[in-house]
N, C-alpha and C. Protein backbone atom coordinates (compact mmCIF):
# COMPACT_ATOMS: atom_id res chain seq x y z
N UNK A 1 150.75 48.71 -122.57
CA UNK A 1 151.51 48.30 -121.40
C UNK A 1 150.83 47.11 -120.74
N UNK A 2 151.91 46.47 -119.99
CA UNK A 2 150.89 44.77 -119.24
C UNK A 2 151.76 44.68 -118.00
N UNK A 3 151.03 44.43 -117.11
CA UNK A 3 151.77 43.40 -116.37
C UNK A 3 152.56 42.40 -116.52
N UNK A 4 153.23 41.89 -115.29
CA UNK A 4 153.84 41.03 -115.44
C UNK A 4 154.11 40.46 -114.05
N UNK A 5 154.57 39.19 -114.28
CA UNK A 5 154.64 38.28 -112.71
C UNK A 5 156.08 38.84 -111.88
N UNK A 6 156.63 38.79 -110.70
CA UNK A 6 158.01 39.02 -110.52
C UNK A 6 158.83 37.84 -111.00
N UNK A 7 158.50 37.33 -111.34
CA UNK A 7 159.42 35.83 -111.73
C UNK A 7 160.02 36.57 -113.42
N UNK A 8 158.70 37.25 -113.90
CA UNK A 8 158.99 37.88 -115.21
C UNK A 8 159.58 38.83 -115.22
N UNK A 9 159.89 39.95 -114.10
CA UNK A 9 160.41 41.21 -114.07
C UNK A 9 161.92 40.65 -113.42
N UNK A 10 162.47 39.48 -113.07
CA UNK A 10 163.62 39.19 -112.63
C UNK A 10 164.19 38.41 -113.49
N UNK A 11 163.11 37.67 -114.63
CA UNK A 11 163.93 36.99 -115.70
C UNK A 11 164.40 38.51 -116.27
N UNK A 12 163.81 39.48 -116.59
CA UNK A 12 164.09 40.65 -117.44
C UNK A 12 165.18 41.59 -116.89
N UNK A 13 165.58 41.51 -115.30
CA UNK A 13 166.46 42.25 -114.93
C UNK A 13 167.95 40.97 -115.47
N UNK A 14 167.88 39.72 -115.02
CA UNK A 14 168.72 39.01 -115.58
C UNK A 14 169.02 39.20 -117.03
N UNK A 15 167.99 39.27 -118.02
CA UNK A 15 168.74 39.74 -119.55
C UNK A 15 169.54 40.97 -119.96
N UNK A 16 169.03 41.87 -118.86
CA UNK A 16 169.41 43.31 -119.05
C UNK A 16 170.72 43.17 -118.63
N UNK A 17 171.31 42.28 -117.30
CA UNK A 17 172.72 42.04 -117.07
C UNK A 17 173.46 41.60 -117.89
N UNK A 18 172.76 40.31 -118.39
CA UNK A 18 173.45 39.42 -119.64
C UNK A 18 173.43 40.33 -120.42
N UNK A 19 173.23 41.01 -120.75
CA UNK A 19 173.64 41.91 -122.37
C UNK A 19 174.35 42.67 -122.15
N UNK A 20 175.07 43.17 -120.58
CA UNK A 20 176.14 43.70 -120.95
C UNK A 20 177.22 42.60 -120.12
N UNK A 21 177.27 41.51 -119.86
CA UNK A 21 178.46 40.60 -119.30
C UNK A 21 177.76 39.67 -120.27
N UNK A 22 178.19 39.46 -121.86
CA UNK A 22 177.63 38.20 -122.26
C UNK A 22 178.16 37.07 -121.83
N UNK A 23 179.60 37.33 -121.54
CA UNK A 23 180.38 35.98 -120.88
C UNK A 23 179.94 35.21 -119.98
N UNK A 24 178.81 36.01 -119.21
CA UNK A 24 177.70 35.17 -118.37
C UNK A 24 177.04 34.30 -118.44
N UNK A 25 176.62 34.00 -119.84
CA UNK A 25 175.39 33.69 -120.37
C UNK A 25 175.13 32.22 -119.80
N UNK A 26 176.55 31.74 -119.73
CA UNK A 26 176.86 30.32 -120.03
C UNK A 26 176.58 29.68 -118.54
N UNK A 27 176.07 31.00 -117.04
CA UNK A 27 176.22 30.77 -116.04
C UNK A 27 175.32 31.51 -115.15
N UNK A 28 173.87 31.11 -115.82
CA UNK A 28 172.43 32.15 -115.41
C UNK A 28 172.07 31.55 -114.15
N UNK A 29 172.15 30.34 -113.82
CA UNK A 29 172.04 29.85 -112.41
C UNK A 29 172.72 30.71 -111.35
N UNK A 30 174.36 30.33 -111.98
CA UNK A 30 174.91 31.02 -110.73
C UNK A 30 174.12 32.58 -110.69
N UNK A 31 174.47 33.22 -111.64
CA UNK A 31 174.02 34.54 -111.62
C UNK A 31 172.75 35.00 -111.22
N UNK A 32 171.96 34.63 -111.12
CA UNK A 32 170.69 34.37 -110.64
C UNK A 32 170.59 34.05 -109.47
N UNK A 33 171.40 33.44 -108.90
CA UNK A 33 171.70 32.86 -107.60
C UNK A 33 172.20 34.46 -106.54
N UNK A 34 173.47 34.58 -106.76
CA UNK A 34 173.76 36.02 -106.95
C UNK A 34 173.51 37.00 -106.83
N UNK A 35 172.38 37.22 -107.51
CA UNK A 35 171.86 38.61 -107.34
C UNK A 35 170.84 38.66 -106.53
N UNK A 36 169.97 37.24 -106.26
CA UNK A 36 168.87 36.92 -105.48
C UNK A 36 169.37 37.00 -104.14
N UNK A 37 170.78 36.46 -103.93
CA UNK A 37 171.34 36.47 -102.25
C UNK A 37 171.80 38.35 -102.34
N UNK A 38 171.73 39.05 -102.95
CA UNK A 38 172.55 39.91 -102.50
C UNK A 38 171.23 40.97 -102.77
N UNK A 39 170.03 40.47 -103.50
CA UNK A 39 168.47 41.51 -103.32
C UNK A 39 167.90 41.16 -101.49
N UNK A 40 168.49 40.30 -101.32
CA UNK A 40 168.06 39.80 -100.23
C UNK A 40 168.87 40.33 -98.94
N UNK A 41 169.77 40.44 -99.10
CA UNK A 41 171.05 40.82 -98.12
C UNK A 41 171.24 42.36 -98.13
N UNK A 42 171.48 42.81 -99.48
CA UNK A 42 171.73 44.23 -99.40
C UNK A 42 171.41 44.97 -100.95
N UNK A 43 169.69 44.85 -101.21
CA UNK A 43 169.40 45.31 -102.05
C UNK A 43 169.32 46.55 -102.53
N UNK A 44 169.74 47.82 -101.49
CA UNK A 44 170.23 48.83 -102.17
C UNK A 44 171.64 49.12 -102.55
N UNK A 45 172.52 48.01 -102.80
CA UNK A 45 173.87 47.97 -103.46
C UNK A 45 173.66 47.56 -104.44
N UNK A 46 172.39 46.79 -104.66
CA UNK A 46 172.41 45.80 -106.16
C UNK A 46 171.72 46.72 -106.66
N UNK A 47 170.86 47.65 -106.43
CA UNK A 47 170.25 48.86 -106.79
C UNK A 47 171.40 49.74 -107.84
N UNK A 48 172.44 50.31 -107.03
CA UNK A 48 173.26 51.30 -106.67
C UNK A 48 174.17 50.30 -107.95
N UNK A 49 174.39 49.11 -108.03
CA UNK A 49 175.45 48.45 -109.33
C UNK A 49 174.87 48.36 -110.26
N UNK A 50 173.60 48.32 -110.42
CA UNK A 50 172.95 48.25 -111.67
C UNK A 50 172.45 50.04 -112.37
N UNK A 51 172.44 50.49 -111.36
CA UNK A 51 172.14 52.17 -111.95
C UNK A 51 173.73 52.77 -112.17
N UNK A 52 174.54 52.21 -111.87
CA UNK A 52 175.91 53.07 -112.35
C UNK A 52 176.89 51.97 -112.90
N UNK A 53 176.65 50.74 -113.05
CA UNK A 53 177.34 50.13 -113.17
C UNK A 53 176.50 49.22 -114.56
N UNK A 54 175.83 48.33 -114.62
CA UNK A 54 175.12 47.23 -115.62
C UNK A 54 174.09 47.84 -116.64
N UNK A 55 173.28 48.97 -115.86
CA UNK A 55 172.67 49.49 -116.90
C UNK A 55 173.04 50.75 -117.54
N UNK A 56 174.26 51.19 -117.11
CA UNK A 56 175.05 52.28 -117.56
C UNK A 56 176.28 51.73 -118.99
N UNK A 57 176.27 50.83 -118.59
CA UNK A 57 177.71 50.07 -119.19
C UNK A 57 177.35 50.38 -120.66
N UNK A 58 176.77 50.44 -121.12
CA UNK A 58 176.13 50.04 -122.66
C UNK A 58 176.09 51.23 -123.84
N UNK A 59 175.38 52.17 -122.93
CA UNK A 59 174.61 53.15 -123.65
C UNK A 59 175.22 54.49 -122.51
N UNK A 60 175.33 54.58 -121.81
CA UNK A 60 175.69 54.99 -120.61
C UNK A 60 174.33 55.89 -120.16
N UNK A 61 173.41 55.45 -120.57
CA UNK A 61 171.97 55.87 -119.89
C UNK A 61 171.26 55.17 -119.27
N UNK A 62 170.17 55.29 -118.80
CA UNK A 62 169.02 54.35 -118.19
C UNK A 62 167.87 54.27 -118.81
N UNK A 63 167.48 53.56 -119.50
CA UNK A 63 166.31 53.34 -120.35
C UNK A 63 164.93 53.13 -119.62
N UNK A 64 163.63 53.24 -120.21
CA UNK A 64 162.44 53.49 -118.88
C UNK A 64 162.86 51.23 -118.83
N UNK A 65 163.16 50.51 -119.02
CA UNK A 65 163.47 49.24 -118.81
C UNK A 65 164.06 49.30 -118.14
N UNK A 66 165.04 49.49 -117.70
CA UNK A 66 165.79 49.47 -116.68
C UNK A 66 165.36 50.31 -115.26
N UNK A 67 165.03 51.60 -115.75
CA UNK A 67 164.17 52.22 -114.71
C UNK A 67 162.80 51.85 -114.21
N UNK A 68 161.92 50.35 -114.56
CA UNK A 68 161.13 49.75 -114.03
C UNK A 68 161.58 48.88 -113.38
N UNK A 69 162.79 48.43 -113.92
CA UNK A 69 163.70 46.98 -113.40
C UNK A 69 164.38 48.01 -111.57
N UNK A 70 165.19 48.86 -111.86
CA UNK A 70 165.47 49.68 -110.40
C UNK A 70 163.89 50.21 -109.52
N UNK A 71 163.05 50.70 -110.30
CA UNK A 71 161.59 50.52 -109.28
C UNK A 71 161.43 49.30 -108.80
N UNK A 72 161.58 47.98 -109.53
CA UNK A 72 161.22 47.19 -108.67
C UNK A 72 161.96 46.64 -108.08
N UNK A 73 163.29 46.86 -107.64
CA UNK A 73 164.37 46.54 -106.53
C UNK A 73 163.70 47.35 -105.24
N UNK A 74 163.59 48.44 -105.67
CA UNK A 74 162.89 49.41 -104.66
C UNK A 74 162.29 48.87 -103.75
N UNK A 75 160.83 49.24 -104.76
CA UNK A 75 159.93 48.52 -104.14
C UNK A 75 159.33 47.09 -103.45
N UNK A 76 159.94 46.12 -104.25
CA UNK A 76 159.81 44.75 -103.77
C UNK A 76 160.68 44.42 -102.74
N UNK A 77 162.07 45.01 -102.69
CA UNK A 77 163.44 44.27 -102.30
C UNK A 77 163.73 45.27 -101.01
N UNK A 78 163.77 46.18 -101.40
CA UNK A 78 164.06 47.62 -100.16
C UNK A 78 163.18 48.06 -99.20
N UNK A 79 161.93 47.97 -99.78
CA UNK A 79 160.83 48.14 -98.82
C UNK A 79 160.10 46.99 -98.12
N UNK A 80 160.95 45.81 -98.25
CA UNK A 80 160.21 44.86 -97.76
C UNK A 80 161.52 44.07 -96.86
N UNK A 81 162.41 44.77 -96.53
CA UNK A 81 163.66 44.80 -96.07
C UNK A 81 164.05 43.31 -96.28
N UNK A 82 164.24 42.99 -97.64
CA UNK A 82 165.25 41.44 -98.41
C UNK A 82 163.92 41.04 -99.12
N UNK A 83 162.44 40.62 -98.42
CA UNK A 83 161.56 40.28 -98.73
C UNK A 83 161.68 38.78 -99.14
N UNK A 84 161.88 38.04 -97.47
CA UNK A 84 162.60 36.89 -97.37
C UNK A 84 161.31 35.46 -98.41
N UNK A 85 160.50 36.01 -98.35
CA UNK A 85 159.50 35.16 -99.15
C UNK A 85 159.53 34.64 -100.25
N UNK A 86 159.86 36.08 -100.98
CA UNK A 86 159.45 36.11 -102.44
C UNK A 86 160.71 35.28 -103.18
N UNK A 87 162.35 35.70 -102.35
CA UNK A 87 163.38 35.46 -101.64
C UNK A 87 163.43 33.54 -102.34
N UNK A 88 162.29 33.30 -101.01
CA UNK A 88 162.48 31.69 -101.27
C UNK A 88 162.10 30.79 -102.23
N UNK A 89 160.87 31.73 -102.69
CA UNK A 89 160.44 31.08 -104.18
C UNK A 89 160.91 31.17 -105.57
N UNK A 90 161.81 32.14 -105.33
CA UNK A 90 162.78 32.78 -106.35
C UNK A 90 163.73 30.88 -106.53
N UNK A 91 164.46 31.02 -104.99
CA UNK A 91 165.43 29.59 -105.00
C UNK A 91 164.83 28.39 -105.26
N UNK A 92 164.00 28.52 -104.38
CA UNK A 92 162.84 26.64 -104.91
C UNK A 92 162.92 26.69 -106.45
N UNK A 93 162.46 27.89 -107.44
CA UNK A 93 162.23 27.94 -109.02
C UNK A 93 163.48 27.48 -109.43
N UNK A 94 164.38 28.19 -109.17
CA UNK A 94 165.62 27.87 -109.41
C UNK A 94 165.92 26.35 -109.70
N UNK A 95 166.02 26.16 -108.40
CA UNK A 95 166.44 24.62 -108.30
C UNK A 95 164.89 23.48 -108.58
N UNK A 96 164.34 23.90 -109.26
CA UNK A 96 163.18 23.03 -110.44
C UNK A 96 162.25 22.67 -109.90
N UNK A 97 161.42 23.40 -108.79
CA UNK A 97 160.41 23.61 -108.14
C UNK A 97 159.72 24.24 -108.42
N UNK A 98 158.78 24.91 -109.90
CA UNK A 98 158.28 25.71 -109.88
C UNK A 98 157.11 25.96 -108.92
N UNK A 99 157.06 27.51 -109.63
CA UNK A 99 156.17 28.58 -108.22
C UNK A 99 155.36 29.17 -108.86
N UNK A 100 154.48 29.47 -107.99
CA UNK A 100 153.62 30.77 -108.44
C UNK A 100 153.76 31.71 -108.18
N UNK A 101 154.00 32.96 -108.82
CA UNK A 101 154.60 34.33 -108.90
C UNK A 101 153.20 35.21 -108.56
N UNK A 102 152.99 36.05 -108.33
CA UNK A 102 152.13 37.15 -108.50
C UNK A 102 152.69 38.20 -109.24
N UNK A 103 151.67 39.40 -109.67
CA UNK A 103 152.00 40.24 -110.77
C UNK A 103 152.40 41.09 -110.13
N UNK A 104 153.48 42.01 -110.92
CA UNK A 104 153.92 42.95 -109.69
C UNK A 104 152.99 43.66 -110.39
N UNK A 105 152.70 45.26 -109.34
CA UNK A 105 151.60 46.02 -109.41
C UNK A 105 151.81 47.29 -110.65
N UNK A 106 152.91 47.34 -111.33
CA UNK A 106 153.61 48.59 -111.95
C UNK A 106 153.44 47.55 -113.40
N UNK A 107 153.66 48.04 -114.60
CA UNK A 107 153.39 47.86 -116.03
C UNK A 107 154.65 48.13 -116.78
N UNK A 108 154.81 47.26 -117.53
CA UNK A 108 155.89 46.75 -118.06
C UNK A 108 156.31 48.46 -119.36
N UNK A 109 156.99 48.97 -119.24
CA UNK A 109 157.08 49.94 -119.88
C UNK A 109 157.39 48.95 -121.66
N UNK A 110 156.80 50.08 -122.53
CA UNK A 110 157.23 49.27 -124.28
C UNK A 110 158.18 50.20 -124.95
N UNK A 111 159.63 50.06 -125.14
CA UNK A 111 160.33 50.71 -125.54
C UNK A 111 159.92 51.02 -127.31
């Protein structure tokens, strides 16, 4: 098991979406955009769509990947009520500013 940066645990919640909306693929900005305003706004809905809705869609289970990906909505996004910071460096990256991430504190589960 390893760490990983949050920049890395949000590229990984983004693939886990894309694989079940591939029609997305073509539109990771916006989507990314998206989910960052709405971890920010009302991250226990994006919680609550991805545990019954994105990571259900597939398999109709929750894999420990996905269940590190919902810990760290939790923890980063819910308990830090939006966690307007992390928030902004997320958008600066976005728009071709890179950042420096820190590691989140939990370990990347290996399926």
């Amino acid at each position: 098991m390893t760490k990983i940066t949050h920049k890395e645990v949000f590229d990984l919640l983004i693939k886990e979406v894309i694989e079940v909306y591939p029609q997305m693929e073509n539109k990771l900005d916006f989507v990314s955009k998206d989910i960052l305003d709405h971890l920010l706004s009302n991250s226990d809905g994006v919680r609550e769509r991805l545990r019954k809705g994105s990571f259900t869609k597939d398999d109709g289970e929750i894999n420990q990947t996905e269940a590190f990906l919902l810990t760290w909505v939790n923890e980063v996004w819910d308990v830090e009520n939006g966690n307007q910071e992390l928030y902004e460096k997320f958008i600066s990256d976005l728009n071709g500013t890179p950042q420096e991430f820190d590691l989140y504190e939990k370990e990347v589960p290996q399926e």
